[in-house]
Protein backbone atom coordinates (compact mmCIF):
# COMPACT_ATOMS: atom_id res chain seq x y z
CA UNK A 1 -59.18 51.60 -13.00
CA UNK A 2 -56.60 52.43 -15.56
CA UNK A 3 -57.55 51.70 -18.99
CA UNK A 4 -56.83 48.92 -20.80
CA UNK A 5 -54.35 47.72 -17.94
CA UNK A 6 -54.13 44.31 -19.18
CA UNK A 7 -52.28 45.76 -22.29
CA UNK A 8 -49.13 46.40 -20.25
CA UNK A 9 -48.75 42.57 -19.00
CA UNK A 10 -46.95 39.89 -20.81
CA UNK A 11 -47.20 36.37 -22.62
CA UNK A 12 -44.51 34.05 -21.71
CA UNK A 13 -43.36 32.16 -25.24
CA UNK A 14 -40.90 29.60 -23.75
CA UNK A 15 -44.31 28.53 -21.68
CA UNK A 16 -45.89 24.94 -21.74
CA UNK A 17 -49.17 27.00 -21.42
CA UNK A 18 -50.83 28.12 -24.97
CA UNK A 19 -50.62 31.73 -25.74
CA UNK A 20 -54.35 32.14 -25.53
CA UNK A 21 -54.60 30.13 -22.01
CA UNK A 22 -52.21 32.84 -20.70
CA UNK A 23 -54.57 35.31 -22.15
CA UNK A 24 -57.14 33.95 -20.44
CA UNK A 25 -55.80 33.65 -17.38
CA UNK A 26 -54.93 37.39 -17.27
CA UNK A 27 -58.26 38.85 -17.93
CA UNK A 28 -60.04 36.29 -15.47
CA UNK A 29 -57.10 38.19 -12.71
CA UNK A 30 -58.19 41.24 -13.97
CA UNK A 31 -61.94 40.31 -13.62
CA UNK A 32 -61.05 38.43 -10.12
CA UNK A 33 -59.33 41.35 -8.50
CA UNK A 34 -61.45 43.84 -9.60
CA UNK A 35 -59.40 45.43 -12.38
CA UNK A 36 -61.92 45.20 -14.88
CA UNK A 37 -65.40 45.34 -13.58
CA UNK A 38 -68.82 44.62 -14.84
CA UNK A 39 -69.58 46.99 -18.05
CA UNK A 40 -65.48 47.62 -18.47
CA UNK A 41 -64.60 47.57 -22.32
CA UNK A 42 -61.61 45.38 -23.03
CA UNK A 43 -58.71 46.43 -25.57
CA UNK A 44 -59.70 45.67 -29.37
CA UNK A 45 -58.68 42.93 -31.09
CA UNK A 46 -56.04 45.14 -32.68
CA UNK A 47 -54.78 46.37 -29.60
CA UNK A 48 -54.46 42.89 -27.94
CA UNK A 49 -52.70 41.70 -30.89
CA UNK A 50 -49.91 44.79 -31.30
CA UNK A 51 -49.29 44.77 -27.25
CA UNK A 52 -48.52 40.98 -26.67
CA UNK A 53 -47.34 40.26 -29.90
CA UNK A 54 -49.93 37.51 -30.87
CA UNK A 55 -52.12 36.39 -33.94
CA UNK A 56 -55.67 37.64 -33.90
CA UNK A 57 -56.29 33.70 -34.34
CA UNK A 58 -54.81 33.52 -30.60
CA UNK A 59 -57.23 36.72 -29.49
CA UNK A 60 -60.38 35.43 -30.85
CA UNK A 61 -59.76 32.20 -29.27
CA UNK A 62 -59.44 33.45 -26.00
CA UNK A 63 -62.29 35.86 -26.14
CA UNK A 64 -64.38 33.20 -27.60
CA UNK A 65 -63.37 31.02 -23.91
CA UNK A 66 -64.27 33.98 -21.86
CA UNK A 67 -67.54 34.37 -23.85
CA UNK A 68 -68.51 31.32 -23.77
CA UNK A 69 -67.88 31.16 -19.52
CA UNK A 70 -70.27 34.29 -19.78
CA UNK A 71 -67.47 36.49 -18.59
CA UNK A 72 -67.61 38.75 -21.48
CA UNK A 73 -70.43 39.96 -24.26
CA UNK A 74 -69.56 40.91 -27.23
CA UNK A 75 -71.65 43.91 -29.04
CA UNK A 76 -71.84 44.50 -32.45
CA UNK A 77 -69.86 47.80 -33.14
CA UNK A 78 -68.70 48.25 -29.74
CA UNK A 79 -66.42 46.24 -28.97
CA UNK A 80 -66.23 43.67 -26.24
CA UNK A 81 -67.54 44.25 -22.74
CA UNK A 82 -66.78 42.46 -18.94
CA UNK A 83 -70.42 40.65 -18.54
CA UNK A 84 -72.25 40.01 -15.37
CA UNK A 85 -71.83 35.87 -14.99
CA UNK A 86 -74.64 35.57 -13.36
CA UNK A 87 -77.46 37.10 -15.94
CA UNK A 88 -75.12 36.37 -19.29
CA UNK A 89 -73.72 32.34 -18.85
CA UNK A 90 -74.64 31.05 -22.03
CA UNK A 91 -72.71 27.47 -21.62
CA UNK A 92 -70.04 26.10 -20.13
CA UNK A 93 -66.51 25.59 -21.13
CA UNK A 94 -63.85 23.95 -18.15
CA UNK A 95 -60.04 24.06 -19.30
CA UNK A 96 -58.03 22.80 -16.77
CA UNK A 97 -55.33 24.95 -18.01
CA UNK A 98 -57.57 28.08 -18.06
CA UNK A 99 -58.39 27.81 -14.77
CA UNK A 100 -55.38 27.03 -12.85
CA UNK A 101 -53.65 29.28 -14.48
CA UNK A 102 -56.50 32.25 -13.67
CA UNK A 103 -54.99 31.79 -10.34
CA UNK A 104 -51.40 32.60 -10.70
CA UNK A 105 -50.28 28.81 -10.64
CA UNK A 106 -48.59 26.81 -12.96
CA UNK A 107 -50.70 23.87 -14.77
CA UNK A 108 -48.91 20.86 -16.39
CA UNK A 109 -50.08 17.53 -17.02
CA UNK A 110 -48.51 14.12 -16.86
CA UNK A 111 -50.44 11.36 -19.64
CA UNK A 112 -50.31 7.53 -18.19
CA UNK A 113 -52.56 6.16 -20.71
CA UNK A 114 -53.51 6.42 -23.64
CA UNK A 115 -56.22 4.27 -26.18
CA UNK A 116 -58.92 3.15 -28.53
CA UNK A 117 -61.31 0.95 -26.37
CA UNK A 118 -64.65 -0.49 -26.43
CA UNK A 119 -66.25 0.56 -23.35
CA UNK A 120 -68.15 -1.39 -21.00
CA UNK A 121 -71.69 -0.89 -21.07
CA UNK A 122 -71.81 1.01 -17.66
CA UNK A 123 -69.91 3.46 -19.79
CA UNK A 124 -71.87 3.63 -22.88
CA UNK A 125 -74.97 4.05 -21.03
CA UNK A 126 -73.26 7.05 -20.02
CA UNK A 127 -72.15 8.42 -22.89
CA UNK A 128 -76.03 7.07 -24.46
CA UNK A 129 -73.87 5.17 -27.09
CA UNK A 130 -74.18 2.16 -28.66
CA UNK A 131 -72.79 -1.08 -27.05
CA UNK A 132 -69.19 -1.44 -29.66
CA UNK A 133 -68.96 2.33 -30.26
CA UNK A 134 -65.20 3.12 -29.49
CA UNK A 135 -63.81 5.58 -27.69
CA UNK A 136 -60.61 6.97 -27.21
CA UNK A 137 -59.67 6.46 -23.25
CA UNK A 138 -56.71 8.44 -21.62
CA UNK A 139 -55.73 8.72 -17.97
CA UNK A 140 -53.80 11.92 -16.80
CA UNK A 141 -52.00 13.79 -13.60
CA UNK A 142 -52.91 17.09 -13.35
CA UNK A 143 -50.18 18.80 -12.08
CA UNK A 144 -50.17 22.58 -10.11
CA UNK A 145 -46.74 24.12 -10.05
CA UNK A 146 -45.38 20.64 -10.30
CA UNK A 147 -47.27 19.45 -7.69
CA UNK A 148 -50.16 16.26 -8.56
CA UNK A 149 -53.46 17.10 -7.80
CA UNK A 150 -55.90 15.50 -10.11
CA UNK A 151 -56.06 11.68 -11.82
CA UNK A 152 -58.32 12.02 -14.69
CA UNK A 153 -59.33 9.40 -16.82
CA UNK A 154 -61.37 10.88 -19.69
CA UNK A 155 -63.54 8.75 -22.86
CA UNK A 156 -64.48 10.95 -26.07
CA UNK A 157 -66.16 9.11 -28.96
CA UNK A 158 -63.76 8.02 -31.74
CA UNK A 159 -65.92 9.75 -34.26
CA UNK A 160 -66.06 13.41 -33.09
CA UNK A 161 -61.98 13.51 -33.88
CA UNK A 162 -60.89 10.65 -35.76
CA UNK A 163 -57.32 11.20 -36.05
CA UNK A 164 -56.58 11.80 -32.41
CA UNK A 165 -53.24 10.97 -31.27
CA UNK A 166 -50.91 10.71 -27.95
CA UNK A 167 -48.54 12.98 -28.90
CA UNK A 168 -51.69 15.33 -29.78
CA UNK A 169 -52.97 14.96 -26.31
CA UNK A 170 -49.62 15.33 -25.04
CA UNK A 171 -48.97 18.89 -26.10
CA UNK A 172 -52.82 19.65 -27.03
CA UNK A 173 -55.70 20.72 -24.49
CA UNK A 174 -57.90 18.40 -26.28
CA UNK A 175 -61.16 21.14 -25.90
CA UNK A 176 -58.94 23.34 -27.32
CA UNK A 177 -58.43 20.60 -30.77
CA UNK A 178 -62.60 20.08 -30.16
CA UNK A 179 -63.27 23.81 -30.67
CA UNK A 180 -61.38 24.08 -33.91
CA UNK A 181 -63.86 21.43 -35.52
CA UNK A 182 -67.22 23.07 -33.77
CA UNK A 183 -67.34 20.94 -30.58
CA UNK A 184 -67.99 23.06 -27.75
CA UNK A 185 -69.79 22.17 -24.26
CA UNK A 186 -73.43 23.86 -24.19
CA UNK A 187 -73.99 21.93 -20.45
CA UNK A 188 -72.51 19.63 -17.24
CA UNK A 189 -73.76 17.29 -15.25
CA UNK A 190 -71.03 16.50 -12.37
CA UNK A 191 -71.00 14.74 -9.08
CA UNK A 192 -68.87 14.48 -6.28
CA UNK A 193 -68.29 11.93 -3.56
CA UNK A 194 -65.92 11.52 -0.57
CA UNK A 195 -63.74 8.59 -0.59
CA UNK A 196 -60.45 7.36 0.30
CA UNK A 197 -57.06 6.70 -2.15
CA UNK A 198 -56.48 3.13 -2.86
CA UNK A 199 -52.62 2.50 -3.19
CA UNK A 200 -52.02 3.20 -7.37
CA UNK A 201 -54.40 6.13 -7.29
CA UNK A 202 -52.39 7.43 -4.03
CA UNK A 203 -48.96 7.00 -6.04
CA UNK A 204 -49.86 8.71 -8.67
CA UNK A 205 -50.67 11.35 -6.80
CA UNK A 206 -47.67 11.37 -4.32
CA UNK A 207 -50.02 10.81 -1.11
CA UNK A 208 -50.30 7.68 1.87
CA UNK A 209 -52.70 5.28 0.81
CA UNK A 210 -56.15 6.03 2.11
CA UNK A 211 -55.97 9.48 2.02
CA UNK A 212 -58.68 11.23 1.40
CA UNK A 213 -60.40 12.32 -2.12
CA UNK A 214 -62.97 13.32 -4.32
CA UNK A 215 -64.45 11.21 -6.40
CA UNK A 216 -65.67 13.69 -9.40
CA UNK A 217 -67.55 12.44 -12.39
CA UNK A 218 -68.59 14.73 -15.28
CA UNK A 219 -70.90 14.39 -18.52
CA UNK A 220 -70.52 16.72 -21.06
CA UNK A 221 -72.97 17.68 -23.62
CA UNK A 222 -73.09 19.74 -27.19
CA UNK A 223 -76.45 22.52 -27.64
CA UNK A 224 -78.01 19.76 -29.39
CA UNK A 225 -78.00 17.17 -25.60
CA UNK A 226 -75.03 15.00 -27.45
CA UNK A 227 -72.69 13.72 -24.64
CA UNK A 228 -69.18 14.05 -25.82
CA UNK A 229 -67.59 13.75 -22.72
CA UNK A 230 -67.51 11.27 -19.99
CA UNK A 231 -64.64 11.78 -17.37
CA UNK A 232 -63.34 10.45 -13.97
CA UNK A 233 -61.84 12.27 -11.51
CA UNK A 234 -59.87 11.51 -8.04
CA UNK A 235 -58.96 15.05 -6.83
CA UNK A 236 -56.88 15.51 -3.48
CA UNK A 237 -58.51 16.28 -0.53
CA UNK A 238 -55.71 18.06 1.19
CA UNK A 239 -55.41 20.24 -2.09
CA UNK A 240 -58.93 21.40 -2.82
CA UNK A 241 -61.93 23.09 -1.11
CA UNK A 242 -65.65 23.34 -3.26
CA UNK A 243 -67.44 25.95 -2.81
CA UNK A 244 -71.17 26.62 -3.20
CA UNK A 245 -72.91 30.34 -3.79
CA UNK A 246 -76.27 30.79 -3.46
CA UNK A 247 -78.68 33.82 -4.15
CA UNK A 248 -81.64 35.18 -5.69
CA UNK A 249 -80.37 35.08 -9.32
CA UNK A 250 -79.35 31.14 -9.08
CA UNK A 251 -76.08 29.12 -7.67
CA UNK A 252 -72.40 29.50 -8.74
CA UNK A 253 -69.86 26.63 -7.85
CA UNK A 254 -66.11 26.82 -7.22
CA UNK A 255 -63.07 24.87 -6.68
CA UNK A 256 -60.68 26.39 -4.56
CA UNK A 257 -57.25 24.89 -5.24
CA UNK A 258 -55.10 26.00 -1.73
């Protein structure tokens, strides 16, 4: 491997993606292809920083990501090191941007909602809040090199970002605005089911009614077992293959976007 090869690539300013998403995206490559393998020392802070011509704000964000998936380890002194996923995941952290863009593609998203609501109670007992709590409520396209792929409809608590807006979420990843005030997922519960497109749900994702989909829900939760998250998910069938790892050590899950 050469050293330090991910100095010599390049971050893309006139980009909808966020300098540290691209970042992101190159070292999980570089991890992927087997660039940078387990043990590998990654350029300093310093280095990253003078090579791609970005704020150390924009470094540490990225590396925090990456540490957080359990892709990296940080040691004190030493710098920071490519960790073995399977013995160092501490948490979990999905960014739709992060990963899509891992694998070469483009991500963009489309908003169709946005809103303060009070739930029903099928959702609060979700989200283990009280009946009246509101929530902000936003429905989105996730695009892939302009291409739909995803209809998301996502609730947050009002109260864990008060001041939310749509043109926040519009040009915001909204875990990104979450990290900045201490909000970070710790653990996931998801589920998927098989079902079939209904005619708005196949429109907005530019597919014949009753085509097939998953049906993906997700609750997110803080160290501390706080749900923060509760989000719906119709993701295209003809677009995305799951994939299931097992071994010794535990299970790893993937979504294979074709």
């Amino acid at each position: 491997m050469e050293p330090n090869a991910i100095l010599s690539e390049s971050l893309s300013l006139s980009s909808d993606i966020p300098l540290y998403a691209q970042l992101v995206g190159i070292i999980k490559r570089s991890i992927s292809s087997g660039a940078l393998a387990i043990g590998d020392l990654l350029p300093s802070e310093a280095e990253l920083c003078r090579a791609l011509n970005v704020s150390r704000n924009t470094v540490r964000q990225a590396i925090g990501e990456l540490e957080d998936e359990g892709l990296v380890v940080r040691k004190r002194g030493k710098g920071t090191f490519v960790a073995d996923p399977n013995t160092n995941r501490r948490g979990v952290r999905y960014s739709f941007t992060t990963e899509v863009s891992s694998l070469g593609k483009t991500p963009s998203s489309t908003l169709v909602d946005f809103g303060v609501i009070v739930p029903t109670r099928a959702i609060c007992e979700k989200m283990d809040l009280q009946e009246g709590t509101s929530v902000y409520c936003f429905t989105r396209v996730r695009n892939v090199d302009g291409e739909p792929l995803i209809l998301e409809t996502s609730y947050y608590p009002q109260f864990i970002y008060p001041n939310l807006t749509r043109e926040m979420v519009q040009t915001h990843s909204f875990y990104s605005l979450l990290y900045h005030v201490g909000i970070t997922p710790f653990s996931a519960e998801d589920t998927y089911e098989a079902v079939m497109l209904d005619a708005p749900r196949a429109n907005l994702l530019s597919v014949e009614p009753g085509s097939c989909a998953f049906y993906h829900q997700r609750r997110t939760k803080t160290e501390d077992g706080r749900v923060y998250e509760y989000t719906r998910s119709y993701i295209r069938g003809d677009r995305v293959r799951l994939d299931v790892h097992m071994q010794k050590s535990g299970m790893t899950f993937s979504r294979i976007i074709d």
